[in-house]
C-alpha atoms as a PDB file:
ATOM      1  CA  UNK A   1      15.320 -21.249  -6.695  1.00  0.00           C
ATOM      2  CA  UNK A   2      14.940 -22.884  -3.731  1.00  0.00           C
ATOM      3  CA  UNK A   3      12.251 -25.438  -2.101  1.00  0.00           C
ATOM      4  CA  UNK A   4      10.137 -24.016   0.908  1.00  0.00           C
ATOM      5  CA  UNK A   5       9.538 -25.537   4.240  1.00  0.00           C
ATOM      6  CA  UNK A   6       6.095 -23.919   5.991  1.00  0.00           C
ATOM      7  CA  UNK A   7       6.286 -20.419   6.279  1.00  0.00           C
ATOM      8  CA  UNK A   8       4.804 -18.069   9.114  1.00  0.00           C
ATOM      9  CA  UNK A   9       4.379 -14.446   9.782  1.00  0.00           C
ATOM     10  CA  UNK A  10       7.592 -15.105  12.552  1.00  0.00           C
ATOM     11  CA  UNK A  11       9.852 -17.911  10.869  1.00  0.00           C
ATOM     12  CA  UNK A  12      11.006 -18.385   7.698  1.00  0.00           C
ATOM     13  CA  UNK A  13      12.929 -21.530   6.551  1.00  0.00           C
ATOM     14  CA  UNK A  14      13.361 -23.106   3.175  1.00  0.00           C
ATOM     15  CA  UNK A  15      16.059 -26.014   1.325  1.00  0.00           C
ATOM     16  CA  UNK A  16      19.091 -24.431   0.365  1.00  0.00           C
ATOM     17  CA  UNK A  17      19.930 -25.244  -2.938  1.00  0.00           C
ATOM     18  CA  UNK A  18      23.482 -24.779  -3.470  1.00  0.00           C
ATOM     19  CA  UNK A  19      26.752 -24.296  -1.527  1.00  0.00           C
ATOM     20  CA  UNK A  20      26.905 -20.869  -0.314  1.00  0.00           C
ATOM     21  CA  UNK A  21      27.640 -18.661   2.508  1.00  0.00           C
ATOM     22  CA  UNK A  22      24.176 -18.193   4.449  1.00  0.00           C
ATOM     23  CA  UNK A  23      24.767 -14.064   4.294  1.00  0.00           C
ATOM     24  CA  UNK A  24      24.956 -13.945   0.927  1.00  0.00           C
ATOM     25  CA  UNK A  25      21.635 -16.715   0.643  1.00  0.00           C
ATOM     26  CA  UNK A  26      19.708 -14.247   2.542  1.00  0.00           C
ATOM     27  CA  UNK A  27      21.054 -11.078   0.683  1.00  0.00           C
ATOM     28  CA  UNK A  28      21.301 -11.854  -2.842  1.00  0.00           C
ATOM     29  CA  UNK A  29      19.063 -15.182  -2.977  1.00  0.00           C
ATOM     30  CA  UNK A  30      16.121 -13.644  -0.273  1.00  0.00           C
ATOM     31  CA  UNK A  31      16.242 -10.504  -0.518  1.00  0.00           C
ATOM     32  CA  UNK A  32      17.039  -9.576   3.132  1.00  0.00           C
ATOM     33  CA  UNK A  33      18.359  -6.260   4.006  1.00  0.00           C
ATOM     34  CA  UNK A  34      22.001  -5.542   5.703  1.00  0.00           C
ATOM     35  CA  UNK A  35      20.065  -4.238   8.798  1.00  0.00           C
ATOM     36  CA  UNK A  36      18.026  -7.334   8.791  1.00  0.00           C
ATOM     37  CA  UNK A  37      20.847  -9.157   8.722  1.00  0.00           C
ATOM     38  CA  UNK A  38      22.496  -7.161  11.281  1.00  0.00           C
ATOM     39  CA  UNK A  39      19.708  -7.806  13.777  1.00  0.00           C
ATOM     40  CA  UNK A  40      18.851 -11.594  13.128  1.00  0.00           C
ATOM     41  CA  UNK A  41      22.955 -12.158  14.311  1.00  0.00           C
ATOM     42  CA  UNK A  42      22.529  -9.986  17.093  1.00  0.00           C
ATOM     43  CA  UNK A  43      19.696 -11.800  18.455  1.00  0.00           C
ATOM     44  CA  UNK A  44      21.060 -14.757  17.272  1.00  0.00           C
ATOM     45  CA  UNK A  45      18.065 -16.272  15.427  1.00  0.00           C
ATOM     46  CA  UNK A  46      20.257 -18.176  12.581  1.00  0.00           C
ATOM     47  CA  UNK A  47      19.387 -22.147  12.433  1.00  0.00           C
ATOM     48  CA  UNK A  48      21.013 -24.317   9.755  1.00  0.00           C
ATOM     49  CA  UNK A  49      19.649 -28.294  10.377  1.00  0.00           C
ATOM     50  CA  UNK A  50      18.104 -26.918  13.862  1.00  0.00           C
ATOM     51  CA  UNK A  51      21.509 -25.638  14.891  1.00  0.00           C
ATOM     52  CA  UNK A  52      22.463 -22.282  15.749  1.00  0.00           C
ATOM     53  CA  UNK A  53      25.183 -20.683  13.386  1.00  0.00           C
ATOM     54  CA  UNK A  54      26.120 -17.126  12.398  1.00  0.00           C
ATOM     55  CA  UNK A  55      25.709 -15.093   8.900  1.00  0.00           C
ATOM     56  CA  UNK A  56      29.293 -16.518   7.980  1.00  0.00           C
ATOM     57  CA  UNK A  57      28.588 -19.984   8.013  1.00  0.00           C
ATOM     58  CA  UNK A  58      28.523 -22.098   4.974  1.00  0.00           C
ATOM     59  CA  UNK A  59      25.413 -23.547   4.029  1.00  0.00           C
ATOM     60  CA  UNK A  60      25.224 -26.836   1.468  1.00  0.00           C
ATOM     61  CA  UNK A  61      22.519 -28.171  -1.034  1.00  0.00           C
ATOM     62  CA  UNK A  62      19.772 -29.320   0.879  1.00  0.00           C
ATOM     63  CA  UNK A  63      20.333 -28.019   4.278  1.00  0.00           C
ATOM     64  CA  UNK A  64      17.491 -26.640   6.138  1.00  0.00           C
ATOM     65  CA  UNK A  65      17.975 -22.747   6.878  1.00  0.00           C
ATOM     66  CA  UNK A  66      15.253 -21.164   9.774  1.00  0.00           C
ATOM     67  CA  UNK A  67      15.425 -17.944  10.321  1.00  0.00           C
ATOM     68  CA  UNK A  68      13.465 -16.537  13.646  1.00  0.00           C
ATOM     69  CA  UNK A  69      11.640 -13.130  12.385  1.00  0.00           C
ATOM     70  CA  UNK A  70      11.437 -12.028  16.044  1.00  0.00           C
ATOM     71  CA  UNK A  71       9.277  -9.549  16.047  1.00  0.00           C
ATOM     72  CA  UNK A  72       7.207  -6.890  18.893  1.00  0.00           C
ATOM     73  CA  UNK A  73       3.587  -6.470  18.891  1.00  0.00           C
ATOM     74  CA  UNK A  74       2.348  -2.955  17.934  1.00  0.00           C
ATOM     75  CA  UNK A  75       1.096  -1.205  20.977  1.00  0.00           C
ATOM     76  CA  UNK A  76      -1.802   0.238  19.173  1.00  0.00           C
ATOM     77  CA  UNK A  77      -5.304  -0.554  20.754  1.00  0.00           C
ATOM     78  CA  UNK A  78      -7.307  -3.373  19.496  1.00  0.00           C
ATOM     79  CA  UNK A  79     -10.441  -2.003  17.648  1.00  0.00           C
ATOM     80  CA  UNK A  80     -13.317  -4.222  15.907  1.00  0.00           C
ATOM     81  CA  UNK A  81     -14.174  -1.296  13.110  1.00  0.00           C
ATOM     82  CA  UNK A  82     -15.325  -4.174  10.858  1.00  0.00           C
ATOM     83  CA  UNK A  83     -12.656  -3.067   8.159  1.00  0.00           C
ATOM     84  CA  UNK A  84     -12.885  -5.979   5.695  1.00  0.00           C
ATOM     85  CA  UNK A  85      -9.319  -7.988   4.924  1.00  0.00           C
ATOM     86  CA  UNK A  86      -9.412  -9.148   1.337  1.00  0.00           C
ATOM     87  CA  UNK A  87      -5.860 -10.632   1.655  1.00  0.00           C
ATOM     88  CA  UNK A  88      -3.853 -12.423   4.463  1.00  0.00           C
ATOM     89  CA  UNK A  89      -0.737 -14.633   4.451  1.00  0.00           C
ATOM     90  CA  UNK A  90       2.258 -14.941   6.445  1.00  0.00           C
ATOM     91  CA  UNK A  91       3.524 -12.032   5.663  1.00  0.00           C
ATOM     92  CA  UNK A  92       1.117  -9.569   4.294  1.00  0.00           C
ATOM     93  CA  UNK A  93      -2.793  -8.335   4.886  1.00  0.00           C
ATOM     94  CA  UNK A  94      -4.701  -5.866   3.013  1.00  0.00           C
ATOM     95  CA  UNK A  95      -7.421  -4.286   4.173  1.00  0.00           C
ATOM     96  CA  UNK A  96     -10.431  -2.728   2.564  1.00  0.00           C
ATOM     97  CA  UNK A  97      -9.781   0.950   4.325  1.00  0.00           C
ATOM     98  CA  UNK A  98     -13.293   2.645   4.226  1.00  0.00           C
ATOM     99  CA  UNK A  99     -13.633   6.912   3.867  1.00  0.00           C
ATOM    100  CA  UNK A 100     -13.117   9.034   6.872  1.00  0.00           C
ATOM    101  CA  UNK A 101     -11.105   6.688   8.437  1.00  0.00           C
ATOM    102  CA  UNK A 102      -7.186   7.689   9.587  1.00  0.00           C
ATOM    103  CA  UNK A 103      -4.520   5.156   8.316  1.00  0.00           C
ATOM    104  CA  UNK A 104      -1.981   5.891  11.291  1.00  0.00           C
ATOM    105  CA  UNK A 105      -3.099   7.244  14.920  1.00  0.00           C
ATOM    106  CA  UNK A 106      -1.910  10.658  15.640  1.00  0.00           C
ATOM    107  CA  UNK A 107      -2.217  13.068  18.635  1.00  0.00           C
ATOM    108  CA  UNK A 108      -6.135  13.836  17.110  1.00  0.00           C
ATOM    109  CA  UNK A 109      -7.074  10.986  15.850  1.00  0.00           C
ATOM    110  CA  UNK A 110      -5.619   7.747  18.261  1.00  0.00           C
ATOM    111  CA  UNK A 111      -8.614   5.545  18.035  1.00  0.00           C
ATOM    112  CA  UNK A 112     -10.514   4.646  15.334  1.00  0.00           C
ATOM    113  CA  UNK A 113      -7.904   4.441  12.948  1.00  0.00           C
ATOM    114  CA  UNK A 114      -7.009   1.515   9.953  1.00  0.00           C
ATOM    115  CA  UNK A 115      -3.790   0.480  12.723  1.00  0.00           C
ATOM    116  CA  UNK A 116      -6.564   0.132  15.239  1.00  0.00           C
ATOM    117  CA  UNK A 117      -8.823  -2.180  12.992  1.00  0.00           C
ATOM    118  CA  UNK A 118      -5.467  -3.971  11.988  1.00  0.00           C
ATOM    119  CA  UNK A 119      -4.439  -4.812  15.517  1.00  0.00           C
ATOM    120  CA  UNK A 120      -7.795  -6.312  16.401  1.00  0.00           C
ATOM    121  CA  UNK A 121      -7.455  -8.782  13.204  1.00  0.00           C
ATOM    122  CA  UNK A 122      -3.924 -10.105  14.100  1.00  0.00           C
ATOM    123  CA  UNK A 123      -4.734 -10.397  17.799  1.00  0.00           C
ATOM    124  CA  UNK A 124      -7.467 -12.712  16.772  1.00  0.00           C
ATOM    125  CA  UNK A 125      -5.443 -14.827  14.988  1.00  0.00           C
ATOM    126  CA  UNK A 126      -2.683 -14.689  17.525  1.00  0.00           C
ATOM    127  CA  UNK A 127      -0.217 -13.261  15.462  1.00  0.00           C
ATOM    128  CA  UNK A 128       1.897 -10.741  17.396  1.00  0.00           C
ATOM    129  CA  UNK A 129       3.002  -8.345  14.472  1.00  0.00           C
ATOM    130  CA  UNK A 130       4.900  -5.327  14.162  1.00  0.00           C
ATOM    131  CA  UNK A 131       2.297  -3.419  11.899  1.00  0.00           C
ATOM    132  CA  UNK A 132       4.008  -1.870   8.958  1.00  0.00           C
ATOM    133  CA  UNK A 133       2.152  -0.060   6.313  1.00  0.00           C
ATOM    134  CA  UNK A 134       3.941  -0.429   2.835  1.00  0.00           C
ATOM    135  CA  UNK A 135       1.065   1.963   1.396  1.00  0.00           C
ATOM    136  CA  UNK A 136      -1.064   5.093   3.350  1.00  0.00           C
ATOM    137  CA  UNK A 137      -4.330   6.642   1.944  1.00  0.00           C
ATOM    138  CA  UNK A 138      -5.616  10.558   2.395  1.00  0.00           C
ATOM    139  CA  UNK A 139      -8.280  10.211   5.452  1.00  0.00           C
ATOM    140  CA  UNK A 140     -10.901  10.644   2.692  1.00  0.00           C
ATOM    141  CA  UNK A 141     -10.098   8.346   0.449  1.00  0.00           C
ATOM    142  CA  UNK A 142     -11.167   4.360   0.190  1.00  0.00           C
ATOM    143  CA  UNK A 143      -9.640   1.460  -0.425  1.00  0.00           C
ATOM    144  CA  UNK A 144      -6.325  -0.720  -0.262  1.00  0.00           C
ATOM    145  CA  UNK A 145      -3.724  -0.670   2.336  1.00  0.00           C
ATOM    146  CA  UNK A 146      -1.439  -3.242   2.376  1.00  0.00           C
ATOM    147  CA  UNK A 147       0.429  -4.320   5.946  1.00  0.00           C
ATOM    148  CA  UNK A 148       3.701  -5.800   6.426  1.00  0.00           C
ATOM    149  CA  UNK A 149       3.152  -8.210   9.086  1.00  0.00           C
ATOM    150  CA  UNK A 150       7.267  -8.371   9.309  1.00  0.00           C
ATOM    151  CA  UNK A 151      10.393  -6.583   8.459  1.00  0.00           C
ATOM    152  CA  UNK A 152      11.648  -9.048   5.605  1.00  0.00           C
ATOM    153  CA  UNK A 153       8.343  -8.448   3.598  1.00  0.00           C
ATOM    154  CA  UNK A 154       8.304  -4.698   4.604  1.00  0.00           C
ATOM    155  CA  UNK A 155      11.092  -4.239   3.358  1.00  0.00           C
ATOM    156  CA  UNK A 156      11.108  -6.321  -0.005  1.00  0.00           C
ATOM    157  CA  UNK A 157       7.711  -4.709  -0.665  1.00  0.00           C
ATOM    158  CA  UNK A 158       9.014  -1.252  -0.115  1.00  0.00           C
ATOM    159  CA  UNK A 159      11.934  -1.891  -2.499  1.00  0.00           C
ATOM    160  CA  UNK A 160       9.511  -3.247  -5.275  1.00  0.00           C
ATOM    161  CA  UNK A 161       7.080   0.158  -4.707  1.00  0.00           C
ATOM    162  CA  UNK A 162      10.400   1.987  -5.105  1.00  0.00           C
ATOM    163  CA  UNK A 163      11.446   0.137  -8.215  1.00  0.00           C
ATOM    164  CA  UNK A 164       7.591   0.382  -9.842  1.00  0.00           C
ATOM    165  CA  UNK A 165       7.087  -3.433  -9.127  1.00  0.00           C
ATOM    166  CA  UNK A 166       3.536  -2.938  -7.520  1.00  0.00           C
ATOM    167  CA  UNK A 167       0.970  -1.843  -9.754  1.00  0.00           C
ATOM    168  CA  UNK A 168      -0.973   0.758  -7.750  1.00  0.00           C
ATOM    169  CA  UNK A 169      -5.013   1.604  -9.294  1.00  0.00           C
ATOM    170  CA  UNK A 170      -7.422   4.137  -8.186  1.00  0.00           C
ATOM    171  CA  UNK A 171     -10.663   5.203  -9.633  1.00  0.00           C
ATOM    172  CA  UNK A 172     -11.473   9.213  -9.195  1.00  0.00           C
ATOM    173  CA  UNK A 173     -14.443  10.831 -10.356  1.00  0.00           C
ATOM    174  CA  UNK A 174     -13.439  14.418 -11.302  1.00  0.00           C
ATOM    175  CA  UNK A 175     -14.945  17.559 -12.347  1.00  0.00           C
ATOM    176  CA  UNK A 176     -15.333  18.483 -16.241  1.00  0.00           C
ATOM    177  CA  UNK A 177     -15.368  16.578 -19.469  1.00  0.00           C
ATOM    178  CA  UNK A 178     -11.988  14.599 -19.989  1.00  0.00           C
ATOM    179  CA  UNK A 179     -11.078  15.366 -23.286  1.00  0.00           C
ATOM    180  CA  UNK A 180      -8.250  12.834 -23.939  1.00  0.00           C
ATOM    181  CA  UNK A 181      -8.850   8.847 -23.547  1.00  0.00           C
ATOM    182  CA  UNK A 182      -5.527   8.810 -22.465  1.00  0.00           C
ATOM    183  CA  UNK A 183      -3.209  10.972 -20.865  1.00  0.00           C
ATOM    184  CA  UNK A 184      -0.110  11.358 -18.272  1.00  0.00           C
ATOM    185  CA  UNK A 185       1.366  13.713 -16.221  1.00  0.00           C
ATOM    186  CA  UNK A 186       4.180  14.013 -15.810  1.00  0.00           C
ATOM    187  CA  UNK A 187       4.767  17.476 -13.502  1.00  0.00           C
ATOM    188  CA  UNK A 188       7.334  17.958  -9.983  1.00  0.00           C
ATOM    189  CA  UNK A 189       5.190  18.121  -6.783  1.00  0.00           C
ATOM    190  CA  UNK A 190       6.388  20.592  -4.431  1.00  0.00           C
ATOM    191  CA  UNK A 191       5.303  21.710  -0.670  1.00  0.00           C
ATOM    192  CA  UNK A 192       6.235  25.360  -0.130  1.00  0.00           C
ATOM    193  CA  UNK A 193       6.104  25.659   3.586  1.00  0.00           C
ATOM    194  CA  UNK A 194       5.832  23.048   6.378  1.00  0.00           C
ATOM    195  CA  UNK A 195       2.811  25.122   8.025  1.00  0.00           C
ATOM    196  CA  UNK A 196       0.793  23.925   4.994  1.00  0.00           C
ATOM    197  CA  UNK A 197      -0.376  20.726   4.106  1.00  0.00           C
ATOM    198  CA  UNK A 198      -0.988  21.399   0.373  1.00  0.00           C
ATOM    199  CA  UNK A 199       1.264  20.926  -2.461  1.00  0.00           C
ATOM    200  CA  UNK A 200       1.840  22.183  -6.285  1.00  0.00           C
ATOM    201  CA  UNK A 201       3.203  21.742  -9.520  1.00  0.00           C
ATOM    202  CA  UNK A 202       6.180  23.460  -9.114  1.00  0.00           C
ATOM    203  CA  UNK A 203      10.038  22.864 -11.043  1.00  0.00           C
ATOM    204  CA  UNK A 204      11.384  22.872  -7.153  1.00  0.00           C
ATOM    205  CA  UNK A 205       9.462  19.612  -6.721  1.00  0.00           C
ATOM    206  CA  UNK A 206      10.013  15.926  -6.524  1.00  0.00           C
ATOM    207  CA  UNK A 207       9.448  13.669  -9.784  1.00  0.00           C
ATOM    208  CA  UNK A 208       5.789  12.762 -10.439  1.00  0.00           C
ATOM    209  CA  UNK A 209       4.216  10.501 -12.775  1.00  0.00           C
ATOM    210  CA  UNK A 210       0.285   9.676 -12.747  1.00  0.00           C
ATOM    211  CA  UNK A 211      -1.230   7.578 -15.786  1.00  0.00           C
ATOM    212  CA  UNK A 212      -5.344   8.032 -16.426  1.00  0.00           C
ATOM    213  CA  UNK A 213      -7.801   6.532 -18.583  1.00  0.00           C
ATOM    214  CA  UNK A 214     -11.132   7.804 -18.953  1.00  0.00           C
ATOM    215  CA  UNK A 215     -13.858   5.056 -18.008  1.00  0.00           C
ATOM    216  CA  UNK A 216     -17.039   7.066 -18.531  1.00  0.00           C
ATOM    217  CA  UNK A 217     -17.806  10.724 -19.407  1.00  0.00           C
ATOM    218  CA  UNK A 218     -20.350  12.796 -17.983  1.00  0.00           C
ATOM    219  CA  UNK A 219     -21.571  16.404 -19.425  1.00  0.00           C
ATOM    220  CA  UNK A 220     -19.748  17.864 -16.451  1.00  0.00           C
ATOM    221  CA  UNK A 221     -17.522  15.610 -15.133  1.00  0.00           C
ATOM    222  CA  UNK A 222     -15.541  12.344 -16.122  1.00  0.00           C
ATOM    223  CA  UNK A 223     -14.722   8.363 -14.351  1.00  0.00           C
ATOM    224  CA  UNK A 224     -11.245   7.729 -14.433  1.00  0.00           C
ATOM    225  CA  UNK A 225      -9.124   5.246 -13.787  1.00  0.00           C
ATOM    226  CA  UNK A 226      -5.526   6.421 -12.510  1.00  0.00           C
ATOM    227  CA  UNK A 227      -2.183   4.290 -12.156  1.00  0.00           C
ATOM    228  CA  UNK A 228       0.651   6.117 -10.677  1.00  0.00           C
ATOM    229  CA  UNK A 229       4.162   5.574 -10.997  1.00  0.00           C
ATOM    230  CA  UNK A 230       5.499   7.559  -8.220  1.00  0.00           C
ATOM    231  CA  UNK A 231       3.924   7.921  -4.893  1.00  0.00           C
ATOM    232  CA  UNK A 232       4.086  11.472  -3.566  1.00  0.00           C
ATOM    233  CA  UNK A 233       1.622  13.156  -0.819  1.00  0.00           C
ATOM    234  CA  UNK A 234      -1.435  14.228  -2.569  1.00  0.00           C
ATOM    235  CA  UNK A 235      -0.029  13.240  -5.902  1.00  0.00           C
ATOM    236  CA  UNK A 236      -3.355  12.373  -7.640  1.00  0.00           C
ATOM    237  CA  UNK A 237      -5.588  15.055  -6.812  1.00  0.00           C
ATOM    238  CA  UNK A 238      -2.657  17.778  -7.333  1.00  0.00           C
ATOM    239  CA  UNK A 239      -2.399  16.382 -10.357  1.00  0.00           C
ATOM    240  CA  UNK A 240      -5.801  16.335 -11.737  1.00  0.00           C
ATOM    241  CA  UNK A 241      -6.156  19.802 -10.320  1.00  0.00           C
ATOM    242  CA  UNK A 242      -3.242  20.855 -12.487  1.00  0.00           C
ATOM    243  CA  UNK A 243      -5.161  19.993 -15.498  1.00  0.00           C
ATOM    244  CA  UNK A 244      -7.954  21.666 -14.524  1.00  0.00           C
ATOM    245  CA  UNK A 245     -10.270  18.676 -13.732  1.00  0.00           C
ATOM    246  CA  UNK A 246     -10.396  18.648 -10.066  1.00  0.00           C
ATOM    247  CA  UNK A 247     -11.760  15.687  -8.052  1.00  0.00           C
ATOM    248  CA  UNK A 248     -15.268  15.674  -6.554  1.00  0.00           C
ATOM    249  CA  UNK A 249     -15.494  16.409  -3.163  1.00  0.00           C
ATOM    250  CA  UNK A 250     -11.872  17.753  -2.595  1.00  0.00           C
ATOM    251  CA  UNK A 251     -11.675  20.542  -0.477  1.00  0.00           C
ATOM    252  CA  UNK A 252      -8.168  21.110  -1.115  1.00  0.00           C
ATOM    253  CA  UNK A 253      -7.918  20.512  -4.561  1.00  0.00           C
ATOM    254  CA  UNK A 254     -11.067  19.981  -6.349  1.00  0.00           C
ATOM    255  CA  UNK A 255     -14.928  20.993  -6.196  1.00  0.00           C
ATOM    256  CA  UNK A 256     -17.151  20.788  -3.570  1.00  0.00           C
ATOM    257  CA  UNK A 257     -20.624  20.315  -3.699  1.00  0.00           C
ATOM    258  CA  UNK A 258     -22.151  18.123  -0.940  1.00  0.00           C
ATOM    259  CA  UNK A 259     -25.407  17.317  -2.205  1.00  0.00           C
ATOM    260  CA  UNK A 260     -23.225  15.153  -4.264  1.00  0.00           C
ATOM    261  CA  UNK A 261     -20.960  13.249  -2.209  1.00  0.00           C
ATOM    262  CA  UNK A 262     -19.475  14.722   1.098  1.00  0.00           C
ATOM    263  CA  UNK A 263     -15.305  13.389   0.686  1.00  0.00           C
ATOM    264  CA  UNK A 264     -13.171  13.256  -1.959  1.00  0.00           C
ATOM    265  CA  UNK A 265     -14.682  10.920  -4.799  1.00  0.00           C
ATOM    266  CA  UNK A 266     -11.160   8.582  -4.875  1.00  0.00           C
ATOM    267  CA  UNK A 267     -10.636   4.949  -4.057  1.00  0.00           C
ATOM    268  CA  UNK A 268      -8.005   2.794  -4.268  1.00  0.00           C
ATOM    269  CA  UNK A 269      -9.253  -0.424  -6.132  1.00  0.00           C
ATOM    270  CA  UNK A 270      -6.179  -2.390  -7.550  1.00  0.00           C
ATOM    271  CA  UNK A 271      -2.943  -3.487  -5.750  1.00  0.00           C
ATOM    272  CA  UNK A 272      -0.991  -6.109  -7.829  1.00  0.00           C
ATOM    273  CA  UNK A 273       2.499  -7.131  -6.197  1.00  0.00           C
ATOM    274  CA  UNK A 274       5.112 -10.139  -5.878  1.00  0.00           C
ATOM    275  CA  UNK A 275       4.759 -12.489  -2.868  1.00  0.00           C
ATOM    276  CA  UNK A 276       7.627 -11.501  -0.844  1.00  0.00           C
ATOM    277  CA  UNK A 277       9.136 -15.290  -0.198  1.00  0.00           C
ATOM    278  CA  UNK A 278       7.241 -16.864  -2.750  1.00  0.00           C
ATOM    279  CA  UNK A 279       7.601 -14.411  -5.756  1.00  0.00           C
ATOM    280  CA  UNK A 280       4.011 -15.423  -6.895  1.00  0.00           C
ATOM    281  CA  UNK A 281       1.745 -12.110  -8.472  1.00  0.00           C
ATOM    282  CA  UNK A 282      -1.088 -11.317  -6.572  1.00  0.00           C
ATOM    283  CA  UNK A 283      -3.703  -9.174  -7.562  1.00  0.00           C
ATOM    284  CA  UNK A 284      -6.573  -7.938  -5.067  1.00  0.00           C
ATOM    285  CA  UNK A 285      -9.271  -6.068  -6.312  1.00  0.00           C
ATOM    286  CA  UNK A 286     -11.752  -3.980  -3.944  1.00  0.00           C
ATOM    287  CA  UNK A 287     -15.456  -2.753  -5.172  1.00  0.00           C
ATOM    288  CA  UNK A 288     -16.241   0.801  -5.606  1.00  0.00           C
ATOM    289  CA  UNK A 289     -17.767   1.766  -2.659  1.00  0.00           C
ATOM    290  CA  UNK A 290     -21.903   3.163  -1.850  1.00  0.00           C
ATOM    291  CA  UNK A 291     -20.925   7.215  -1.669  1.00  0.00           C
ATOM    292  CA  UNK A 292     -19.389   7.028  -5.082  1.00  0.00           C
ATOM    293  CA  UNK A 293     -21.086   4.485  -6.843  1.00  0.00           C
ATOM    294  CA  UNK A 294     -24.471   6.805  -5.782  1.00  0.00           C
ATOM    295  CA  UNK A 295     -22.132  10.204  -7.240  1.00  0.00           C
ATOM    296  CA  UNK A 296     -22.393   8.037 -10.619  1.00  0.00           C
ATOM    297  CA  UNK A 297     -25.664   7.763 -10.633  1.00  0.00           C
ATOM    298  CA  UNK A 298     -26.267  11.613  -9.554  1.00  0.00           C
ATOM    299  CA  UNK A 299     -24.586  12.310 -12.642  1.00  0.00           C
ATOM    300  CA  UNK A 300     -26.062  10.198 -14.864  1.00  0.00           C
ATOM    301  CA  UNK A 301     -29.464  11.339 -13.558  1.00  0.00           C
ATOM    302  CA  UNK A 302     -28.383  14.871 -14.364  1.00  0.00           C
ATOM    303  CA  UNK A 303     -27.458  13.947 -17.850  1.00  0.00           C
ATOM    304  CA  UNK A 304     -30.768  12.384 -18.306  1.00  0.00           C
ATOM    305  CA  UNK A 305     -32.416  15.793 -17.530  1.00  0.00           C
ATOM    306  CA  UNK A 306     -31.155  17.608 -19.245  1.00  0.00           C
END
């Protein structure tokens, strides 16, 4: 579409490649939102050939167009937690978010938390980001969270989870023999009351899709591999619940046996998304982690004995 000048986390500037009007190159060409628009003129952080313009000016083929992603620094406190980063570019980081660990500080939990870890990593490479989570993961789940480290890609990457764009894989290791290779579910998740936090299947509920494929079957319980297509609170384990095959570990929702594993047996081990500026596919993979990779071979051990 267009060719790219360097790119960071707080500037973006490329080669226009037509005649245009530079609001309508960053709406319809780059994907920037009205309110991102709205802000950039206000702080006047428009360049076209190094010189300041507003939304309405024209841009022609070949010009240089720099837009100034001004951004704050999230005030949460810098924490080394050791959380691994398996990606990081200019505009996006995901991190390898381990169990027992809080995505977002709250009144109960303000240190400690995946923010925390995330703050320490950009303040070591000087990068003064806004932290915006596209994705959040259950306290007692593992795996991939992926960070906006600016507006533009928060909000492009938002859109595409909206649109089913990002492919979203978990593993779960759930209670009973899964009968079908195959299945989905397609069943409304509904909250009845704001004093709980657990949901249901229920017709007053939102739209809820979840895709599984059994990996490996045990005598008692099954590996499966889950891709969702909606992203509603809890959606996975109210789901598997609903079809009587509840994950490991879940208090809420599944069975409990400690001896086992002590958290909900459910990572988060594919993201595959579209490169906000660059459009390129990238696919990031994380490992199944120690407490569930040991809850395999509990079960196969228990086969073996029997």
């Amino acid at each position: 579409m267009f060719k790219k000048e360097e790119q960071r986390w707080d500037k973006f500037v490329i080669h226009a490649d037509k005649k245009i009007k530079l609001k309508d190159l960053l709406v319809d060409d780059l994907g920037f939102s009205i309110r991102a628009i709205s802000k950039i003129k206000r702080q006047e952080n428009l360049y076209v050939n190094s010189e300041k313009v507003r939304p309405s000016h024209i841009v022609e083929e070949n010009d240089i167009v720099e837009i100034i992603l001004d951004e704050r620094q999230s005030d949460f406190m810098s924490q080394d937690l050791g959380v691994e980063v398996l990606y990081d570019d200019f505009d996006i980081m995901v991190m390898d978010k381990p169990p027992f660990m809080v995505v977002h500080p709250t009144k109960s939990h303000n240190l400690d938390t995946l923010a925390n870890a995330a703050s320490f990593v950009l303040n070591q490479k000087r990068q003064e980001c806004k932290i915006r989570f596209i994705n959040r993961l259950d306290m007692n789940t593992s795996g991939l969270v992926m960070i906006g480290k600016n507006a533009y890609a928060h909000h492009r990457l938002s859109s595409d989870m909206e649109k089913d764009l990002i492919d979203k894989r978990y593993i779960a290791i759930v209670k009973g023999r899964v009968k079908e290779d195959f299945g989905t579910i397609d069943e409304p998740i509904y909250r009845e009351n704001e004093d709980t936090i657990k949901r249901i299947v229920d017709s007053r509920g939102q739209k809820s899709i979840t895709h599984y494929k059994v990996i490996k079957r045990f005598d008692d319980a099954s590996v499966l591999s889950i891709k969702l297509e909606t992203g509603r609170t809890h959606q996975i384990r109210v789901h598997l619940s609903h079809i009587g095959h509840g994950i490991i570990g879940d208090e809420l929702y599944g069975y409990v046996d400690e001896n086992m594993i002590n958290r909900q047996a459910l990572h988060a081990c594919q993201l595959e998304f579209n490169q906000p500026r660059t459009g390129k596919r990238i696919n990031i993979k994380s490992d199944l982690p120690n407490d569930m990779k040991r809850l395999i071979e509990i079960l196969e051990e228990v086969d073996d004995n029997k």
